[in-house]
Protein backbone atom coordinates (compact mmCIF):
# COMPACT_ATOMS: atom_id res chain seq x y z
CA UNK A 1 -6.24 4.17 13.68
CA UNK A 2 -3.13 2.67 14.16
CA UNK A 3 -1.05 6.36 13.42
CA UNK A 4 -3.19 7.80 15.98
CA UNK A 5 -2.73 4.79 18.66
CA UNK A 6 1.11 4.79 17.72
CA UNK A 7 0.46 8.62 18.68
CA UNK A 8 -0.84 7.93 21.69
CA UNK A 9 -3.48 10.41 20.86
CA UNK A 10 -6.53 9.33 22.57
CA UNK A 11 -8.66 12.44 21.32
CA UNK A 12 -8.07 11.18 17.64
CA UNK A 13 -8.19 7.50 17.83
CA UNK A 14 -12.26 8.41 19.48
CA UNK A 15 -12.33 10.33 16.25
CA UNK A 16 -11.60 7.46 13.64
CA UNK A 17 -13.34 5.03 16.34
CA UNK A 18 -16.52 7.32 15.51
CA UNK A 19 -15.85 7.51 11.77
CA UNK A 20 -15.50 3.62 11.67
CA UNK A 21 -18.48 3.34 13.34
CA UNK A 22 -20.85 5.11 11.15
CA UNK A 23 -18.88 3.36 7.88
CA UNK A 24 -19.59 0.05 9.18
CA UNK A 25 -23.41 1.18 10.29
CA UNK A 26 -24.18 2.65 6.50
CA UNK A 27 -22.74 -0.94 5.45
CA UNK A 28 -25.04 -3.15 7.43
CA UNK A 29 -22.41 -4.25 9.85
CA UNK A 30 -24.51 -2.95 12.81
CA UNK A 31 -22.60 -5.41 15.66
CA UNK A 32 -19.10 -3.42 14.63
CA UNK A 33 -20.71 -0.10 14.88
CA UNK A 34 -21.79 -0.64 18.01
CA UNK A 35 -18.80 -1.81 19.21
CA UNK A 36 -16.65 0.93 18.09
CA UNK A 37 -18.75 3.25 19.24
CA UNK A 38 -18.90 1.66 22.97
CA UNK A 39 -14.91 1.84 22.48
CA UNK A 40 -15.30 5.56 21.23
CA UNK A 41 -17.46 6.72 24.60
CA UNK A 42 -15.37 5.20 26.75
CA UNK A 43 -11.95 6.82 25.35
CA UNK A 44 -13.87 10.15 25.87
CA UNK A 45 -15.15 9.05 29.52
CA UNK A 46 -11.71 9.10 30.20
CA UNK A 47 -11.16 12.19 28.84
CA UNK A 48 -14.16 13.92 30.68
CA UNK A 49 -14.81 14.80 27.20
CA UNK A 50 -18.88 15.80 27.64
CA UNK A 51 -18.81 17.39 24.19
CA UNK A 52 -17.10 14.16 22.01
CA UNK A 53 -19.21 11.74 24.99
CA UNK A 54 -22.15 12.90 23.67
CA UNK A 55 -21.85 12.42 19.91
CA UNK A 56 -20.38 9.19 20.61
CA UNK A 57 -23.79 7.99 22.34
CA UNK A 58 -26.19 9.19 19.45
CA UNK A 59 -23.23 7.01 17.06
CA UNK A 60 -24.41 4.28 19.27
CA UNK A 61 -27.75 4.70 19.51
CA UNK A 62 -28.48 4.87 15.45
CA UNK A 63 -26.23 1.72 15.55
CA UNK A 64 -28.84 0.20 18.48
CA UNK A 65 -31.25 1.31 16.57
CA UNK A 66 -30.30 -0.59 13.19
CA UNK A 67 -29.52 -3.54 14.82
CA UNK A 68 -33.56 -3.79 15.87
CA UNK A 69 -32.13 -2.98 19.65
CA UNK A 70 -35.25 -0.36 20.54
CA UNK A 71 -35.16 -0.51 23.90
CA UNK A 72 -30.97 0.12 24.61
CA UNK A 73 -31.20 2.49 21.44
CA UNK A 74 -34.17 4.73 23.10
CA UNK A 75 -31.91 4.42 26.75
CA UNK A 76 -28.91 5.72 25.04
CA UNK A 77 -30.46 8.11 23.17
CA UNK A 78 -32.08 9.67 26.53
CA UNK A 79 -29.06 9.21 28.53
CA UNK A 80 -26.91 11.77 25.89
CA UNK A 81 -29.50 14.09 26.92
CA UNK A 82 -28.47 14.87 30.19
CA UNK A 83 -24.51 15.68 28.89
CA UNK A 84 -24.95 18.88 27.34
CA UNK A 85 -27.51 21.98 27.38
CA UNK A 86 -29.60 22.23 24.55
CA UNK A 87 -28.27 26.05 23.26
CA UNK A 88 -24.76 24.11 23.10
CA UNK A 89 -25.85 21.90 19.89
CA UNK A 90 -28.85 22.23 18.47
CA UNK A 91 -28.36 19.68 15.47
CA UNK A 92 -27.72 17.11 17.90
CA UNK A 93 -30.66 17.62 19.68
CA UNK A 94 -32.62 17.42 16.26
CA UNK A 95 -30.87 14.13 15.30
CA UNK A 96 -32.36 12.89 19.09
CA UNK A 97 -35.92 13.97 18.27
CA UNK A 98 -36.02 11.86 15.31
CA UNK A 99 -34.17 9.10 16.46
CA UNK A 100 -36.65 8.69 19.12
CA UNK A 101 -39.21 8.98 16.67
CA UNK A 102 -38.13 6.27 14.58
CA UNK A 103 -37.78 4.21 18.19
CA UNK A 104 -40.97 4.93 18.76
CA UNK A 105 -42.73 4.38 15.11
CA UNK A 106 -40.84 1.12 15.28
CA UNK A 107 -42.02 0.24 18.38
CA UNK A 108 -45.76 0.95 17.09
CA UNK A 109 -46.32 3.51 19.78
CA UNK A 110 -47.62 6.22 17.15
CA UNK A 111 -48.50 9.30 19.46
CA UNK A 112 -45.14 9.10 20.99
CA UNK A 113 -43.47 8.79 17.31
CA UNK A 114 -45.53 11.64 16.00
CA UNK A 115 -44.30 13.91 19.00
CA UNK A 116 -41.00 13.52 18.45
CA UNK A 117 -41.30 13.99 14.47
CA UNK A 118 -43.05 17.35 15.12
CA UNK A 119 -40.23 18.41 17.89
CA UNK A 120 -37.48 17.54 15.51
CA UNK A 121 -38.83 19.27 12.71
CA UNK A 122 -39.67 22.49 14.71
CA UNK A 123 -35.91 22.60 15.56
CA UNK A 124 -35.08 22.17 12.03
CA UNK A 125 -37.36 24.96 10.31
CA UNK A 126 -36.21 27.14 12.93
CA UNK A 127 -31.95 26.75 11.18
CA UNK A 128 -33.80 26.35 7.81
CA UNK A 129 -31.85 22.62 7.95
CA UNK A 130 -33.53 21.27 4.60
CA UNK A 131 -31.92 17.36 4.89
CA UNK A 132 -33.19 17.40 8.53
CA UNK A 133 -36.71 18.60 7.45
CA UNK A 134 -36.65 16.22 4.56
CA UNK A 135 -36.31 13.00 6.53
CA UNK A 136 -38.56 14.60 9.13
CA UNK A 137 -41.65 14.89 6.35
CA UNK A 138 -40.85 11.50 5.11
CA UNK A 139 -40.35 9.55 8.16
CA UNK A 140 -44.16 11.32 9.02
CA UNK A 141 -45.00 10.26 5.83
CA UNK A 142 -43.97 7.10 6.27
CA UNK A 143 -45.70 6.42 9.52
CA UNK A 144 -49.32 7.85 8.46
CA UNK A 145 -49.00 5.59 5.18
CA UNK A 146 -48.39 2.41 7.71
CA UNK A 147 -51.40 3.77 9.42
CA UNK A 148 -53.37 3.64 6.50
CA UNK A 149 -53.59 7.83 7.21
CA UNK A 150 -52.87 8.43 3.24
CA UNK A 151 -54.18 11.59 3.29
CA UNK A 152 -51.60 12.55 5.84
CA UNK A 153 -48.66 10.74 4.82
CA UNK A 154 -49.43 12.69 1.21
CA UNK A 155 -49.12 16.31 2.64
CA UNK A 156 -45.53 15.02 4.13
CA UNK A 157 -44.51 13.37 1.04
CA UNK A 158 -45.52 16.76 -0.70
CA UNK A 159 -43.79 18.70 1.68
CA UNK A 160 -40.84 16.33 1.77
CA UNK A 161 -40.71 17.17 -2.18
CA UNK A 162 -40.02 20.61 -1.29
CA UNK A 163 -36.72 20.01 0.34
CA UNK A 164 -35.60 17.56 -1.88
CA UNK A 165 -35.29 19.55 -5.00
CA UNK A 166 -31.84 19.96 -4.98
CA UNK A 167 -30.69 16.67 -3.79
CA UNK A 168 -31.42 14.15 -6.21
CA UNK A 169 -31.30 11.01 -4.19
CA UNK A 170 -33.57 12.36 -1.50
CA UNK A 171 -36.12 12.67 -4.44
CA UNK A 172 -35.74 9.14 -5.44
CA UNK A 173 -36.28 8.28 -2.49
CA UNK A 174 -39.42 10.39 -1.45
CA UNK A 175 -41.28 9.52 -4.92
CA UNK A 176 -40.34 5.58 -4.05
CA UNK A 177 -42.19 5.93 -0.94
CA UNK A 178 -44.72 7.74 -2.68
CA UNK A 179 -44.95 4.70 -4.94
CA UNK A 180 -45.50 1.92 -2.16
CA UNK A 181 -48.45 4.20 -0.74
CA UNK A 182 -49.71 4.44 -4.16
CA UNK A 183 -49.54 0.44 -4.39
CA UNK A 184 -51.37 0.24 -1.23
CA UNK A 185 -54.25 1.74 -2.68
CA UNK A 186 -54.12 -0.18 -5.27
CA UNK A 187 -53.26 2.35 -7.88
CA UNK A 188 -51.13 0.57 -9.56
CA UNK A 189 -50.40 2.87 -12.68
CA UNK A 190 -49.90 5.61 -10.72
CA UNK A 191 -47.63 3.40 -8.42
CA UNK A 192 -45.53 2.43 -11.56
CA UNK A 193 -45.04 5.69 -12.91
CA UNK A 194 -43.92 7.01 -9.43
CA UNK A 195 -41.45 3.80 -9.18
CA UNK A 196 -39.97 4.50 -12.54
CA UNK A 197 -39.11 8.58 -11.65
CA UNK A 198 -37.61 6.92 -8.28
CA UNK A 199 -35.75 4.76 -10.43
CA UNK A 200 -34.57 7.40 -13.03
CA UNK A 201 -33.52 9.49 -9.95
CA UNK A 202 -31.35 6.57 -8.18
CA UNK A 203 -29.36 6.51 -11.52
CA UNK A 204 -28.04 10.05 -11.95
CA UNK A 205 -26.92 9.61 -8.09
CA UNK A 206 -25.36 5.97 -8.52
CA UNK A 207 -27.65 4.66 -5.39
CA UNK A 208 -27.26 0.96 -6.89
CA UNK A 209 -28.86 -0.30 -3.49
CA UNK A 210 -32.07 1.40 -3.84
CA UNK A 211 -32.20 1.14 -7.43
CA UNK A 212 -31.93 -2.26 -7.53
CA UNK A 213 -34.71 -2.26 -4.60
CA UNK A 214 -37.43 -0.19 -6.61
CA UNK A 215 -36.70 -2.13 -10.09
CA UNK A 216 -38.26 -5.23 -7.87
CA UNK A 217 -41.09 -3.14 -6.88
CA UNK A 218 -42.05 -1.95 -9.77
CA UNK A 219 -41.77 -5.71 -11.44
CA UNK A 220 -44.17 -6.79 -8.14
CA UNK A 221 -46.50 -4.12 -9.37
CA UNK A 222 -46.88 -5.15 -13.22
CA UNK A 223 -47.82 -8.55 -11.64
CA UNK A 224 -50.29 -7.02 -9.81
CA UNK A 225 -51.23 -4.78 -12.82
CA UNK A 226 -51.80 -8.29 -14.82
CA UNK A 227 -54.47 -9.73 -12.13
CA UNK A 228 -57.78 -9.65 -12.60
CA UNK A 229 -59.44 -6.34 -10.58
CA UNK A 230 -61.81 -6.29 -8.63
CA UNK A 231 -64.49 -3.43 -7.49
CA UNK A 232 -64.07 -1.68 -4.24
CA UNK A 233 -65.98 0.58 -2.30
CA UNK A 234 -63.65 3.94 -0.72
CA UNK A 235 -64.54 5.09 2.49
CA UNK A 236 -65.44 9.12 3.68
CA UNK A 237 -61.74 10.04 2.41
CA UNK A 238 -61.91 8.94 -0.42
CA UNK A 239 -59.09 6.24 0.80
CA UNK A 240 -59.16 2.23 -0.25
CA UNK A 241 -60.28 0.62 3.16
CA UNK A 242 -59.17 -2.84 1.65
CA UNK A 243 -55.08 -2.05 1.39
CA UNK A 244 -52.12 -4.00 0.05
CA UNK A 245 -49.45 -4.64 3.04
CA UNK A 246 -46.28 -4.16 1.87
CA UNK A 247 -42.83 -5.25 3.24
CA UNK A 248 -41.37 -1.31 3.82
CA UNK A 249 -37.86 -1.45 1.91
CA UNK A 250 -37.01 1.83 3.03
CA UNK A 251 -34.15 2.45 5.07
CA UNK A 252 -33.38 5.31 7.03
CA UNK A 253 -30.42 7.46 7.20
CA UNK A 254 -30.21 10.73 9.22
């Protein structure tokens, strides 16, 4: 940053101002992301830079969007919509889709989410973009199984499966959620064995965040195993209608 200022090169201190940005996002420091990114937009305002304007609004929206800001993350994310026709960058218009999504799930406005899911992952299957169509199957996934839709979310996690089988920490992270869905219902053992795969999988990648994450589930779980049970009755789909609630550990990163 401070070659590129000495520099005087505008372009490439918007650059690093992005890059910082999403460093200080993935580490929690959501305030500084936003900031940087603010910094970033306006450098490229400047510029009349439409292209590097836009990208620096979706950096600011996921940081909005961490930060538990819905409302200013779903008006940035619609006002980078407007910069550039859709033929121009089709990856950033998938990363919008599920951003809103995620807005939207958090927001507990489920059609709206579900919508946006389904647009985002059209986009994706049509560029065969596997990471983009994992985290659109699990973020469905994850919605239906806070819905108590289990059915549902277990086509999605299947599904997710699919384009996770060469990338090892997307699997960890599919069979975790699999695991608190499985808890849910109340099938423990199955829960458990689903936790420990997750936990074999964050490992081999070095994910010591997660791992350490699922290694409390699964202990929360074998306390659970140890209660006493008690009989219930499942409804038409053959679902648990008396559920678990769970705090959702999961995370997301696009």
């Amino acid at each position: 940053m401070k070659l590129w200022r000495e520099r005087e090169d505008d372009s490439e201190v918007a650059r690093t101002l992005r890059r910082l940005s999403h460093a200080n996002r993935l580490l929690g420091l959501h305030k500084e992301g936003v900031q940087q990114a603010e910094e970033a937009l306006e450098i490229y305002e400047r510029l009349n830079d439409t292209f590097g304007q836009a990208h620096s609004l979706r950096d600011l929206a996921w940081s909005l969007y961490d930060d538990h800001r819905l409302d200013a993350a779903e008006e940035v994310t619609l006002q980078s919509i407007d910069l550039l026709p859709e033929r121009v960058d089709q990856s950033l218009v998938c990363q919008r889709q599920h951003l809103l999504g995620l807005i939207h799930s958090s927001k507990g406005e489920v059609e709206k989410a579900v919508n946006h899911f389904e647009a985002a992952l059209r986009i994706a299957s049509s560029f065969d973009w596997h990471g983009a169509q994992f985290w659109d199957h699990y973020s469905l996934a994850e919605l239906f199984s806070n819905q108590g839709r289990f059915s549902d979310s277990h086509a999605h996690v299947e599904r997710a499966k699919l384009h996770a089988v060469n990338n090892m920490y997307h699997m960890g992270r599919v069979m975790h959620l699999q695991a608190e869905f499985w808890c849910k219902q109340r099938r423990f053992r199955d829960a458990r064995s689903e936790a420990l795969c997750a936990v074999d999988a964050y490992e081999k990648v070095g994910a010591t965040r997660y791992l350490e994450i699922c290694r409390n589930f699964i202990r929360d779980v074998e306390e659970e195993m140890e209660e006493p049970t008690t009989s219930r009755e499942p409804d038409f789909d053959g679902e648990l209608l008396d559920t678990v609630p769970l705090p959702t550990y999961i995370n997301l990163l696009f």
